[in-house]
Protein backbone atom coordinates (compact mmCIF):
# COMPACT_ATOMS: atom_id res chain seq x y z
CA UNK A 1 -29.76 8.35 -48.09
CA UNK A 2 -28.75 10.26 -45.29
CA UNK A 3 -29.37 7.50 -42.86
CA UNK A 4 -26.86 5.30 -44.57
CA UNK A 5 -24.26 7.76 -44.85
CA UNK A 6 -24.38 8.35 -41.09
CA UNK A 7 -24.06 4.59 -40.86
CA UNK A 8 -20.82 4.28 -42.94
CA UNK A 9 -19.65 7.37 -40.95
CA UNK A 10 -20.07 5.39 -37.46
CA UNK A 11 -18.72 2.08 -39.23
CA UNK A 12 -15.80 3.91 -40.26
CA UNK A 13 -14.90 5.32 -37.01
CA UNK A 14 -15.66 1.97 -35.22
CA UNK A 15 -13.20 0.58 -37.82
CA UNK A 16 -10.33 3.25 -37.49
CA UNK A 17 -10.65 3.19 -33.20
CA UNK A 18 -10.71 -0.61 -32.64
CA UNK A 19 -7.03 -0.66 -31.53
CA UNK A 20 -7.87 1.86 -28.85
CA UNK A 21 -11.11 -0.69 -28.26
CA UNK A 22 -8.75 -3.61 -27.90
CA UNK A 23 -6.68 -1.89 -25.47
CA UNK A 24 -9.14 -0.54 -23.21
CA UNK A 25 -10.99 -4.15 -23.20
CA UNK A 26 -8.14 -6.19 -22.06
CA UNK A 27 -7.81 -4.72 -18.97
CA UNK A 28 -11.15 -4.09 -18.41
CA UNK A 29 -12.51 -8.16 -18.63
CA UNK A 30 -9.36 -8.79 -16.58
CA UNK A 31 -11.26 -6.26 -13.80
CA UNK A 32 -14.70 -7.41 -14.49
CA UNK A 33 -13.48 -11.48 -13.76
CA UNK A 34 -10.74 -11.34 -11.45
CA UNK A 35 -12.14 -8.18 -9.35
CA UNK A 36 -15.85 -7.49 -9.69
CA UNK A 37 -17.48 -10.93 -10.05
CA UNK A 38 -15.46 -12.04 -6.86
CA UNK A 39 -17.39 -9.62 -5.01
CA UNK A 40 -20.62 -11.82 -4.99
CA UNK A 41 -18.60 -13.14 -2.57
CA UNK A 42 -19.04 -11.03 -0.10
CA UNK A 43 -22.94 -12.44 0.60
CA UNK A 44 -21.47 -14.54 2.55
CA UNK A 45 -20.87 -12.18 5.11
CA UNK A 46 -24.66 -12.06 5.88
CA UNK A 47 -25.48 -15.93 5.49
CA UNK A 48 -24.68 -18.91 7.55
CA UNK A 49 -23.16 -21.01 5.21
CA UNK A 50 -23.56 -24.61 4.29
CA UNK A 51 -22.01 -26.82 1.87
CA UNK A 52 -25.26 -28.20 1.46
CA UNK A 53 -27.85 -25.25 0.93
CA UNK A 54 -24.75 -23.43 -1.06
CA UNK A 55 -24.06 -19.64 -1.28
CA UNK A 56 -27.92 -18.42 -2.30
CA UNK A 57 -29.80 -21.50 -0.38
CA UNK A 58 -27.95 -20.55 2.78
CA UNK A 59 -29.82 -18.47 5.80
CA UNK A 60 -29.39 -15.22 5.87
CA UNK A 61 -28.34 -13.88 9.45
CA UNK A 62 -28.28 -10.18 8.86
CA UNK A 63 -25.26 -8.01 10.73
CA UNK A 64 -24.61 -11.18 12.99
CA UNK A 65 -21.18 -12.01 11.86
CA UNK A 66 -20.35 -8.26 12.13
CA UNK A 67 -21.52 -7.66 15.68
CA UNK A 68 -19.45 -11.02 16.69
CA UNK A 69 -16.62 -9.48 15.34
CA UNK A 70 -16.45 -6.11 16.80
CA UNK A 71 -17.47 -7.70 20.06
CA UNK A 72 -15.19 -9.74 20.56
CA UNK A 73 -11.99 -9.34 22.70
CA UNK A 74 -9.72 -11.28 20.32
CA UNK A 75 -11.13 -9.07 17.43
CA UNK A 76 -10.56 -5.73 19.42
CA UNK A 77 -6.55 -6.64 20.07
CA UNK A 78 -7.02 -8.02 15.86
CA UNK A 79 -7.85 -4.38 15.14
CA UNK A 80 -5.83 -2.28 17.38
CA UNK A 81 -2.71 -4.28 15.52
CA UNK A 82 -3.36 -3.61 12.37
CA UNK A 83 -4.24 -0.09 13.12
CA UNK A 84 -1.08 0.75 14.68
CA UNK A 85 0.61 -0.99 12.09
CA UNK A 86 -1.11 1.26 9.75
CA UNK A 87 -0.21 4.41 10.81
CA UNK A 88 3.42 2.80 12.17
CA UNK A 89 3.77 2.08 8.42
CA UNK A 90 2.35 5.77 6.97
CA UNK A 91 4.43 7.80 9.04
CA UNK A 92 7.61 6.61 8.47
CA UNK A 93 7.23 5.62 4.54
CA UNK A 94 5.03 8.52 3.12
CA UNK A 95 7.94 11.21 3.65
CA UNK A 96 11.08 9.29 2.82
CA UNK A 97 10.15 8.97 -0.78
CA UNK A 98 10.04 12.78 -1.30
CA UNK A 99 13.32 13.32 0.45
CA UNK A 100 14.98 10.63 -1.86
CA UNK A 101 13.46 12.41 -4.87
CA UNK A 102 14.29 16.03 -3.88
CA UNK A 103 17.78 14.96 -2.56
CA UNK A 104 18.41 13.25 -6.41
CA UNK A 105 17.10 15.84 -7.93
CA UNK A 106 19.51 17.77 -6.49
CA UNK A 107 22.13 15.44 -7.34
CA UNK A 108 24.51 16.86 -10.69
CA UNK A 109 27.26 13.84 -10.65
CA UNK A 110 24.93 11.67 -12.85
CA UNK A 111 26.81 8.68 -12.42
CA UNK A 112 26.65 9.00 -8.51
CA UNK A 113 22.99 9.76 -9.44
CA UNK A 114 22.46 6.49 -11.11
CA UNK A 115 24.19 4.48 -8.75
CA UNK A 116 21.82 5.63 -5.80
CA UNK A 117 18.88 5.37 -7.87
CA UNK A 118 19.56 1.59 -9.00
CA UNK A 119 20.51 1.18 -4.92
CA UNK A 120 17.47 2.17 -4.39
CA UNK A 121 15.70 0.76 -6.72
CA UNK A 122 16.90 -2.77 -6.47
CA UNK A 123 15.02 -3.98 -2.92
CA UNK A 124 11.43 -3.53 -4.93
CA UNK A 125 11.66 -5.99 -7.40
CA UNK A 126 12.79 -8.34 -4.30
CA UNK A 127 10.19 -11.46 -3.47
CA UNK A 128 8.49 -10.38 -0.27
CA UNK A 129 9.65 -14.71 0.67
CA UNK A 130 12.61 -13.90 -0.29
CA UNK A 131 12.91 -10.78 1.62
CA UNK A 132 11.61 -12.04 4.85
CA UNK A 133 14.03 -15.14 4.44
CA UNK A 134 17.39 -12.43 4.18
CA UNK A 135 15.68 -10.86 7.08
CA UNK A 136 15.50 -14.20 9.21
CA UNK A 137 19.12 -14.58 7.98
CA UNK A 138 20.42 -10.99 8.86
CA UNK A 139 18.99 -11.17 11.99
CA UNK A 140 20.21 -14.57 13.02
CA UNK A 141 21.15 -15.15 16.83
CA UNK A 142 24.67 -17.39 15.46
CA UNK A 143 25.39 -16.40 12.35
CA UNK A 144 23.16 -12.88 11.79
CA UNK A 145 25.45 -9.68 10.86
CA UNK A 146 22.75 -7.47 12.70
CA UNK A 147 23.97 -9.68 15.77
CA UNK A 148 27.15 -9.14 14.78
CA UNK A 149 27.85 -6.01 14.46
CA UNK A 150 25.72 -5.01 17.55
CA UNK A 151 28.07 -7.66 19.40
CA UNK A 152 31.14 -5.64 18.54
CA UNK A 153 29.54 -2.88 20.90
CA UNK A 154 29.21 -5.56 23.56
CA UNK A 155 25.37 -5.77 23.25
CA UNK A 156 24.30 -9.81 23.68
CA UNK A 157 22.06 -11.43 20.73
CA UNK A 158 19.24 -9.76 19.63
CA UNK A 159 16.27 -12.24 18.79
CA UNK A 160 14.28 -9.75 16.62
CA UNK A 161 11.70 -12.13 15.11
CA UNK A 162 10.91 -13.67 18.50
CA UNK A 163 10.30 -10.26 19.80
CA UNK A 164 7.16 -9.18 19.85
CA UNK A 165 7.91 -5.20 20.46
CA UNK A 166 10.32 -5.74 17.95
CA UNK A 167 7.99 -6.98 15.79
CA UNK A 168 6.46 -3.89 14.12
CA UNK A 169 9.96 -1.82 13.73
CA UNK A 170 11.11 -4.30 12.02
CA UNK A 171 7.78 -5.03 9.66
CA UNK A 172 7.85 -1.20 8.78
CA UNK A 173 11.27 -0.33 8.25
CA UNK A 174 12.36 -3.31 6.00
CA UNK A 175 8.73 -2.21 4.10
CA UNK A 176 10.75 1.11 3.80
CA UNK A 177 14.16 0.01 2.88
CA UNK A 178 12.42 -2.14 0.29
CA UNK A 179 9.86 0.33 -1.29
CA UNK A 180 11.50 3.73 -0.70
CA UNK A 181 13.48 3.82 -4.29
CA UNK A 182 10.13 2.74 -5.93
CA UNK A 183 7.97 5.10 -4.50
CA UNK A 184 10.44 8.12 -5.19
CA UNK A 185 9.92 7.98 -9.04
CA UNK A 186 6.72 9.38 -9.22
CA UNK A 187 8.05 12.46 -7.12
CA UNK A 188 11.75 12.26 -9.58
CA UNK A 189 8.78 12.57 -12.34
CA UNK A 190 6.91 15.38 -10.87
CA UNK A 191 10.33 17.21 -10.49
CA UNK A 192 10.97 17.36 -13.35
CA UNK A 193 8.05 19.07 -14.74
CA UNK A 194 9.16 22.14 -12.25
CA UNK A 195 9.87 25.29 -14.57
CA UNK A 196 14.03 25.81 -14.57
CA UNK A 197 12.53 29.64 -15.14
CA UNK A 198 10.83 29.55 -11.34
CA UNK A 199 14.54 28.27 -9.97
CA UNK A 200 16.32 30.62 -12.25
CA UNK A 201 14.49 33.56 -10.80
CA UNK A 202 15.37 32.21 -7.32
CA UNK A 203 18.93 31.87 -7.98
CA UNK A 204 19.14 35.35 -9.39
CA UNK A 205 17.31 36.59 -5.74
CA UNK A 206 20.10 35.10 -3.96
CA UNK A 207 17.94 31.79 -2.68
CA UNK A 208 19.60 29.27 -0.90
CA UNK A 209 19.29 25.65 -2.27
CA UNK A 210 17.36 24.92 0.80
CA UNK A 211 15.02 27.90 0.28
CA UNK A 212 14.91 26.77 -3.48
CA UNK A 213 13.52 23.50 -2.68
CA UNK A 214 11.19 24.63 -0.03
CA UNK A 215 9.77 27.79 -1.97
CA UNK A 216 10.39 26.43 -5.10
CA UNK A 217 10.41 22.27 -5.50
CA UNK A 218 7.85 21.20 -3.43
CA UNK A 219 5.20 23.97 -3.73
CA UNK A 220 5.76 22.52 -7.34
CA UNK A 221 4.82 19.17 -6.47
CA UNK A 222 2.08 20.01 -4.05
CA UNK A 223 -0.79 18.15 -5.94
CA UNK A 224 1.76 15.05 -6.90
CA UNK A 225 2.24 14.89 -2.64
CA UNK A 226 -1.38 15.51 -1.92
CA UNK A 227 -2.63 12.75 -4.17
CA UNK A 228 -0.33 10.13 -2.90
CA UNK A 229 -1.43 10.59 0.67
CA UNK A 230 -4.61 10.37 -0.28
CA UNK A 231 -4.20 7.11 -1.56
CA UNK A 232 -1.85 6.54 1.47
CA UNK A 233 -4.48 6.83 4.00
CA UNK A 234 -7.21 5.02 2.15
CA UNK A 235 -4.53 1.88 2.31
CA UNK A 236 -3.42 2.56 5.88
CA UNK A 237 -5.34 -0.50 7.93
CA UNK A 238 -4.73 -2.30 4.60
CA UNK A 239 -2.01 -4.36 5.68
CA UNK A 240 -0.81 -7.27 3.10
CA UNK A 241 -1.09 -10.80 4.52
CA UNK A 242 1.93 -12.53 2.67
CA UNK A 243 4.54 -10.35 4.53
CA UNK A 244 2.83 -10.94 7.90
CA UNK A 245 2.05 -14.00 8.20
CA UNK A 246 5.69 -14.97 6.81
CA UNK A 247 7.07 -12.89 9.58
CA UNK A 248 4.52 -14.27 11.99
CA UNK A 249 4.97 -16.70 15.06
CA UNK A 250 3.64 -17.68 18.10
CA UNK A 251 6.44 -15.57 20.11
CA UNK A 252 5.69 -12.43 18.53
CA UNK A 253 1.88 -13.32 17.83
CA UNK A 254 0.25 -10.98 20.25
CA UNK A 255 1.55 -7.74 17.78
CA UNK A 256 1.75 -9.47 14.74
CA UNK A 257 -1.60 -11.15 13.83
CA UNK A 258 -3.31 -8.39 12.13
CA UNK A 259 -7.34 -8.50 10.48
CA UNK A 260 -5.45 -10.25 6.86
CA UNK A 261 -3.96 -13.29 9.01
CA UNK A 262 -6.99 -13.58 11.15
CA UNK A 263 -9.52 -13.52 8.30
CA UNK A 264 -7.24 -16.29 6.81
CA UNK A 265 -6.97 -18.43 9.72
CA UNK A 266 -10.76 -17.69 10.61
CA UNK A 267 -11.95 -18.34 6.68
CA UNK A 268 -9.37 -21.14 5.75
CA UNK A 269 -8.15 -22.86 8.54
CA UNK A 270 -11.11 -23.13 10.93
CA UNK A 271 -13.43 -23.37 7.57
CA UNK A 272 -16.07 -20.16 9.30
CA UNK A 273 -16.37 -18.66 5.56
CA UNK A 274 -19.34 -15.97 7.16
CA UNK A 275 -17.17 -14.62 9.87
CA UNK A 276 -14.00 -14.25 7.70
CA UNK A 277 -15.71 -12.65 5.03
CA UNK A 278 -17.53 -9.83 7.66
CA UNK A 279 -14.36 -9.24 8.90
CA UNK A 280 -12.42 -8.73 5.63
CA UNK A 281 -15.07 -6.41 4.28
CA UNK A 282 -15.10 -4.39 7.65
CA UNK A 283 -11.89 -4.27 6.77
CA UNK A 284 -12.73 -2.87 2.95
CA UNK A 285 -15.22 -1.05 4.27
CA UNK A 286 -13.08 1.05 6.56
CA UNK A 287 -10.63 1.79 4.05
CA UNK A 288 -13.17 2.87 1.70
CA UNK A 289 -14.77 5.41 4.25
CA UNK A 290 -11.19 6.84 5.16
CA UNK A 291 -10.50 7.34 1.50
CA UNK A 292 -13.59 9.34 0.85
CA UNK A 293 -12.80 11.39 4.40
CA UNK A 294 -9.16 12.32 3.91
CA UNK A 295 -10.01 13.16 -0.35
CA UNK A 296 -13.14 15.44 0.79
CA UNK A 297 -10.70 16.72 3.71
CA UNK A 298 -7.86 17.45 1.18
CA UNK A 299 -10.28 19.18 -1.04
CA UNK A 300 -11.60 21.77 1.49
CA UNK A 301 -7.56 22.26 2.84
CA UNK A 302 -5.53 21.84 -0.44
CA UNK A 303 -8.30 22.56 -3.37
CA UNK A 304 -6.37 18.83 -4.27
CA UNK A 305 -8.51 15.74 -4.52
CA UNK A 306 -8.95 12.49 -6.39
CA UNK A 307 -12.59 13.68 -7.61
């Protein structure tokens, strides 16, 4: 008797949660098919591959692929890119965000508010192709208004995406014009939630707006600032391969080709599926370890972390 009452009990509760159930699983078969069976994939990295013998009847060649790759010269300069590029691109995005969102916060005109905020806002939901084809058009040597307006100052064409020292400033800072707005609303959020007692108090103790937001705002969003770098870093030598390789060519090649383009060209192009897969999960790899050193980092600094 008891027995079957429990049973009804747990029916009923299965019944009155499957909603929640049907919510939770949709995402979670999207994961399982398009992000952990794909992993098998990464076998290859320790097999010489044939078409013939297949994935499992291939030979396995242990760390080969991985040594080739760290050894060799064109891998090294690979690396060094997309490292630079990295921290090029961490540096000069990370703070921007937080100074838009403490600078709108700040803000009391709400339709001057609004106006920056869908300014901002707009570049994100941009194509990166499309992006990197107003870039190519901006920065045209005829008809480009960068080249324009630096002509006015009597400065000769400018031919940015056949320079290769160019190359980077201009990868990272159109990455920042086109992500900043996005980026600040998780810090607008986390603003928000700042106690108008705590600024109240400050006012009434004769502190500065500057002194508000430094003693005040972003002590408040501390843990908000300290999670995002977290993830930050963990992305860092994660560098995107659309946006690259559309801004990549063979003048500006030797800063440009980063460990995405050169897995694809390795992998795709020149059909060597074992080497392009060890070097895209050195890749994954490597961001995995810096994520688990900059979180255990935070935690003994901060008393933030992601776990």
């Amino acid at each position: 008797m008891r027995a079957t009452m429990s049973r009804e009990k747990k029916h009923k509760i299965k019944n009155s949660n499957w909603q929640f159930w049907v919510i939770i699983a949709i995402p979670l078969i999207y994961a399982i098919v398009f992000a952990y069976i794909p992993m098998g994939g990464v076998i290859l990295a320790f097999k010489d591959y044939s078409i013939k013998k297949g994935i499992l009847g291939s030979d396995w060649v242990g760390l080969r692929y991985f040594k080739q790759f760290l050894l060799s010269p064109s891998s090294s300069k690979v690396i060094w890119n997309t490292l630079v590029l990295g921290i090029y691109s961490l540096i000069a995005s990370f703070p921007i965000p937080i100074l838009l969102a403490v600078g709108l916060n700040e803000i009391k005109a709400v339709k001057f508010k609004k106006t920056v905020q869908m300014v901002t806002y707009a570049p994100y939901f941009i194509s990166t192709v499309v992006m990197v084809g107003m870039l190519m058009q901006m920065t045209d040597l005829r008809i480009g208004i960068i080249n324009k307006l630096i002509g006015l100052f009597g400065v000769g064409p400018i031919n940015f995406f056949g320079n290769a020292n160019i190359f980077r400033g201009l990868y990272v800072w159109s990455g920042v014009w086109q992500v900043t707005g996005y980026s600040a609303i998780i810090y607008i959020a986390a603003l928000a939630g700042v106690s108008p007692e705590l600024k109240e108090a400050a006012i009434v103790d004769g502190a500065s707006r500057m002194k508000r937001i430094w003693h005040v705002d972003l002590p408040a969003i501390r843990p908000t600032i300290v999670t995002m770098l977290i993830f930050a870093c963990g992305n860092m030598i994660n560098i995107g391969f659309d946006k690259v390789y559309l801004m990549q060519n063979s003048m500006n090649l030797a800063r440009s080709e980063v460990i995405a383009t050169f897995v694809y060209k390795v992998g795709l192009v020149n059909a060597d599926y074992g080497f392009s897969t060890a070097a895209g999960l050195f890749q994954s790899l490597v961001s995995f370890l810096m994520l688990i050193a900059v979180n255990k980092l935070s935690k003994v600094i901060t008393e933030t972390s992601l776990w």
